[in-house]
C-alpha atoms as a PDB file:
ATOM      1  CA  UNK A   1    -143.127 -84.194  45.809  1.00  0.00           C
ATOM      2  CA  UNK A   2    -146.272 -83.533  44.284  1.00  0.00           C
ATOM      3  CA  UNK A   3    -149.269 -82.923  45.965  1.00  0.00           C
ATOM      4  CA  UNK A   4    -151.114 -86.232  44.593  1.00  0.00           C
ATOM      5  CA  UNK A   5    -148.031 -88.132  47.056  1.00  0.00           C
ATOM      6  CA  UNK A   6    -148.052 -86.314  49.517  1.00  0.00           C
ATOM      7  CA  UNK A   7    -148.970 -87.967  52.911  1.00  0.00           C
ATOM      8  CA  UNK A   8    -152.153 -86.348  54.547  1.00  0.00           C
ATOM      9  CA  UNK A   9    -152.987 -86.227  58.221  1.00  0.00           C
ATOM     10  CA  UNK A  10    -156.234 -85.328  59.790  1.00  0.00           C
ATOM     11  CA  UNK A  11    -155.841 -83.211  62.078  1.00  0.00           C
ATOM     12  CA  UNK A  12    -159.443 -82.007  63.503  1.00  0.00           C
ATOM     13  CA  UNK A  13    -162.916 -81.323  62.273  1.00  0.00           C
ATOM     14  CA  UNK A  14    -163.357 -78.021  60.663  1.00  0.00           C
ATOM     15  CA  UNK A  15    -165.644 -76.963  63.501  1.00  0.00           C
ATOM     16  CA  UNK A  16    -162.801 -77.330  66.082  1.00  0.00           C
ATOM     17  CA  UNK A  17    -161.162 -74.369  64.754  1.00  0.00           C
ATOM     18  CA  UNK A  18    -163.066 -71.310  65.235  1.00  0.00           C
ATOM     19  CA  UNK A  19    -162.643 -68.678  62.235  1.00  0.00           C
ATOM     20  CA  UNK A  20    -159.841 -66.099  62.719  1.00  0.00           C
ATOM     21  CA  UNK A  21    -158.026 -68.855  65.291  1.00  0.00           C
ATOM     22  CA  UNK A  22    -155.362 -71.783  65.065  1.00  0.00           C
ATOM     23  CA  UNK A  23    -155.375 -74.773  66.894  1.00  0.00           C
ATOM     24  CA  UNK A  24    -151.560 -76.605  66.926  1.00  0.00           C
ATOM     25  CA  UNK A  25    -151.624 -80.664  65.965  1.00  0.00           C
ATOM     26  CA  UNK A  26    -148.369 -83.000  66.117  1.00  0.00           C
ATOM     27  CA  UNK A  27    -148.259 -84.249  62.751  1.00  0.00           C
ATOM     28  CA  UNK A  28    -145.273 -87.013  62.131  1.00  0.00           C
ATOM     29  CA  UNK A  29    -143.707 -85.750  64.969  1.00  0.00           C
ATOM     30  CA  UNK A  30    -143.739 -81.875  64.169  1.00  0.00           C
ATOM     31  CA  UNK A  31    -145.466 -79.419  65.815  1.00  0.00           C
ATOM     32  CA  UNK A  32    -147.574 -77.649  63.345  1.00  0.00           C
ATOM     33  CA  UNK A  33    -150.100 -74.284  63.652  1.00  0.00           C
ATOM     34  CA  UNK A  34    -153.000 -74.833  61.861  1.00  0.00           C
ATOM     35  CA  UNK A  35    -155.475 -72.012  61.032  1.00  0.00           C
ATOM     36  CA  UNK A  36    -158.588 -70.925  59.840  1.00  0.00           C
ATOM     37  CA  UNK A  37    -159.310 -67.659  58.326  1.00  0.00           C
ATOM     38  CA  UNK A  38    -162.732 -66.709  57.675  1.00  0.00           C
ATOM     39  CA  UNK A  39    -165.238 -69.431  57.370  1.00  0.00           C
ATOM     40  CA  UNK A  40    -163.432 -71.505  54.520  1.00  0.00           C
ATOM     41  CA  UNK A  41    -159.619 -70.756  54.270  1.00  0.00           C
ATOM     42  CA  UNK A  42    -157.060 -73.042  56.192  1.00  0.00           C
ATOM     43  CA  UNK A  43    -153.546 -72.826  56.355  1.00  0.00           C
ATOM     44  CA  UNK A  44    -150.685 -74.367  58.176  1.00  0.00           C
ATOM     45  CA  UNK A  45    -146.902 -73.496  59.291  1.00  0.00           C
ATOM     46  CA  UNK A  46    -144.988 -75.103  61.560  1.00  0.00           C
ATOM     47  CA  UNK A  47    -145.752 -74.020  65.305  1.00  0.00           C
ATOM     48  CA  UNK A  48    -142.516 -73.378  67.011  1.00  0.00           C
ATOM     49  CA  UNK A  49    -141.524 -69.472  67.262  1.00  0.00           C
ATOM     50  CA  UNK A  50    -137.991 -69.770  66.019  1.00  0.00           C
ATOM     51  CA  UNK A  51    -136.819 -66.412  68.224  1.00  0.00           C
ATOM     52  CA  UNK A  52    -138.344 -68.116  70.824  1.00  0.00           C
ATOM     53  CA  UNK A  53    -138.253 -72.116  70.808  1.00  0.00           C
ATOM     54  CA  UNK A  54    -141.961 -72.123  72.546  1.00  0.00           C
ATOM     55  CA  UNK A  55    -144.615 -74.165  70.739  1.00  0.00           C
ATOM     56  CA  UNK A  56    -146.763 -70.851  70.718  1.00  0.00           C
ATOM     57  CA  UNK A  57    -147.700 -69.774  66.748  1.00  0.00           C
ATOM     58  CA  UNK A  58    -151.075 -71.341  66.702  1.00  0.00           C
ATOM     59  CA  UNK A  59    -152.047 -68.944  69.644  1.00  0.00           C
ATOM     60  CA  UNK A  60    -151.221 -66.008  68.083  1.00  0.00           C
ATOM     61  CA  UNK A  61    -153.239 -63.077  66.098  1.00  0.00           C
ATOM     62  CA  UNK A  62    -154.733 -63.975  62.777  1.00  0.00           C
ATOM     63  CA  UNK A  63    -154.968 -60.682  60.395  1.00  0.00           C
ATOM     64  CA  UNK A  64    -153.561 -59.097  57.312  1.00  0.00           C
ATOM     65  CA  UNK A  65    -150.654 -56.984  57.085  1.00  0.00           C
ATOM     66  CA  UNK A  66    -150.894 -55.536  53.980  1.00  0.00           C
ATOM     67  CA  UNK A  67    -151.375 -58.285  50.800  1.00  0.00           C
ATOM     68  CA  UNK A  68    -150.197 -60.922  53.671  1.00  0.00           C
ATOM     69  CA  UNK A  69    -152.714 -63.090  55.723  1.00  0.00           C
ATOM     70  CA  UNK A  70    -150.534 -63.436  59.177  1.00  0.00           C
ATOM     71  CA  UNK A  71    -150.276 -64.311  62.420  1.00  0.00           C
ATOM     72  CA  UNK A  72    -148.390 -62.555  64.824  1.00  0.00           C
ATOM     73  CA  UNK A  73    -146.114 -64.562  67.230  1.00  0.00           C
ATOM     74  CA  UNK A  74    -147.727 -63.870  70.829  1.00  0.00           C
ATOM     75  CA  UNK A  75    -144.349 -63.718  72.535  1.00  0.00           C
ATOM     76  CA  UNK A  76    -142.276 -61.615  70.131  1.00  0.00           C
ATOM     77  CA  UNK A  77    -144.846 -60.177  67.636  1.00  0.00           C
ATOM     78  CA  UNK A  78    -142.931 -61.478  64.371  1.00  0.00           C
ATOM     79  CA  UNK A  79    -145.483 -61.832  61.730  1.00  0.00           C
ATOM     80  CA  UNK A  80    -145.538 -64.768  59.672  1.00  0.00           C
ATOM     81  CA  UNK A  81    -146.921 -65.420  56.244  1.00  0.00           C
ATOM     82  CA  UNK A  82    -149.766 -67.900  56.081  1.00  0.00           C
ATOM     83  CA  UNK A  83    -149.375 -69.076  52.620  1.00  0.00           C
ATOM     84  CA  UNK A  84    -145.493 -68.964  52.501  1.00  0.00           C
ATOM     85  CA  UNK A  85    -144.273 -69.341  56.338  1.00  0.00           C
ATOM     86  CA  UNK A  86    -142.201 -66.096  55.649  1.00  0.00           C
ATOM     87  CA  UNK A  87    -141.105 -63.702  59.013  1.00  0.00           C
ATOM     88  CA  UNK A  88    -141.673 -60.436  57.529  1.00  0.00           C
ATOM     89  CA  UNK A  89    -139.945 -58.082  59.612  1.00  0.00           C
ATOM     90  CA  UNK A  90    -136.899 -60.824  59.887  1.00  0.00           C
ATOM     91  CA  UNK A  91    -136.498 -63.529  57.629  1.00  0.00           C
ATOM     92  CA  UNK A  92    -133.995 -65.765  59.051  1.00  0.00           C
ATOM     93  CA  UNK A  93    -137.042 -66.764  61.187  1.00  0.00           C
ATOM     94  CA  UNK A  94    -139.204 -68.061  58.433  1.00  0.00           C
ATOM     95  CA  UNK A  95    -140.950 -71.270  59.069  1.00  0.00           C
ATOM     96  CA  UNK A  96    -141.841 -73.984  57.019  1.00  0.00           C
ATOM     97  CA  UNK A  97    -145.339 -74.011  55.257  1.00  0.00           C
ATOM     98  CA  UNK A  98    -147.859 -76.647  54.832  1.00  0.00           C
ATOM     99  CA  UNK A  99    -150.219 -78.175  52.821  1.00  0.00           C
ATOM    100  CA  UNK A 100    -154.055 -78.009  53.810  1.00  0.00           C
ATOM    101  CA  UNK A 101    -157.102 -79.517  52.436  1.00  0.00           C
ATOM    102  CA  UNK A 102    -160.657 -80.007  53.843  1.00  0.00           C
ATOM    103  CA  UNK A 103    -162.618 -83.222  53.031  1.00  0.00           C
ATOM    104  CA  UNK A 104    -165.718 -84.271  54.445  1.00  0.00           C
ATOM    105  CA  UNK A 105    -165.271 -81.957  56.850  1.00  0.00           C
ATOM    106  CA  UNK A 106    -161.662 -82.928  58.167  1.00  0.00           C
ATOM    107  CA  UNK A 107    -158.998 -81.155  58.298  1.00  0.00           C
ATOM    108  CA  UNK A 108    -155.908 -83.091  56.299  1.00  0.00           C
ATOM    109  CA  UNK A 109    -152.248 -81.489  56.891  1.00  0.00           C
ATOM    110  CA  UNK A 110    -149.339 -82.431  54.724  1.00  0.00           C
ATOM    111  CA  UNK A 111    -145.675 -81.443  55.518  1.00  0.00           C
ATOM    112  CA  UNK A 112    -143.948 -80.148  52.999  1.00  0.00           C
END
């Protein structure tokens, strides 16, 4: 699906997210992480910790491990890619990434 189809959902303004924090949004039924990093870069994965089962992701630590802007799962400290969804330190619980954009000061998500 290309990103011209792809059906976006606002999720929040982009001052309800402060920098270096997520907020989680149901989007079509999915529970979805969405974060801010810095002033101007958003990303989204999906929320649920998959070691876990909790709703928890958006509430975790933004940083960088290396080359990878994260966030570390508050309950069992997986890190997860931003940009890809990837668990680095086990990948059979990667999550799914999402599409972000920012328009007129709205947050738009887009599973994918």
């Amino acid at each position: 699906m290309s990103i011209a189809t792809l059906q976006w959902n606002t999720v929040c303004t982009v001052d309800d997210i402060l920098p270096n924090t997520g907020v989680c949004a149901l989007v079509e039924d999915r529970h979805v992480a969405v974060f801010r990093v810095g002033e101007a870069d958003f990303y989204a994965i999906d929320n649920v910790d998959p070691k876990s089962g909790a709703s928890v992701l958006s509430r975790g630590l933004v940083g960088n491990l290396g080359e990878h802007v994260v966030v570390a799962s508050p309950l069992y400290k997986n890190h997860f890619d931003l940009a890809t969804g990837a668990c680095l330190e086990a990948p059979e619980y990667s999550v799914r990434a999402h599409s972000v954009r920012v328009e007129d000061e709205r947050v738009l998500v887009a599973l994918g």
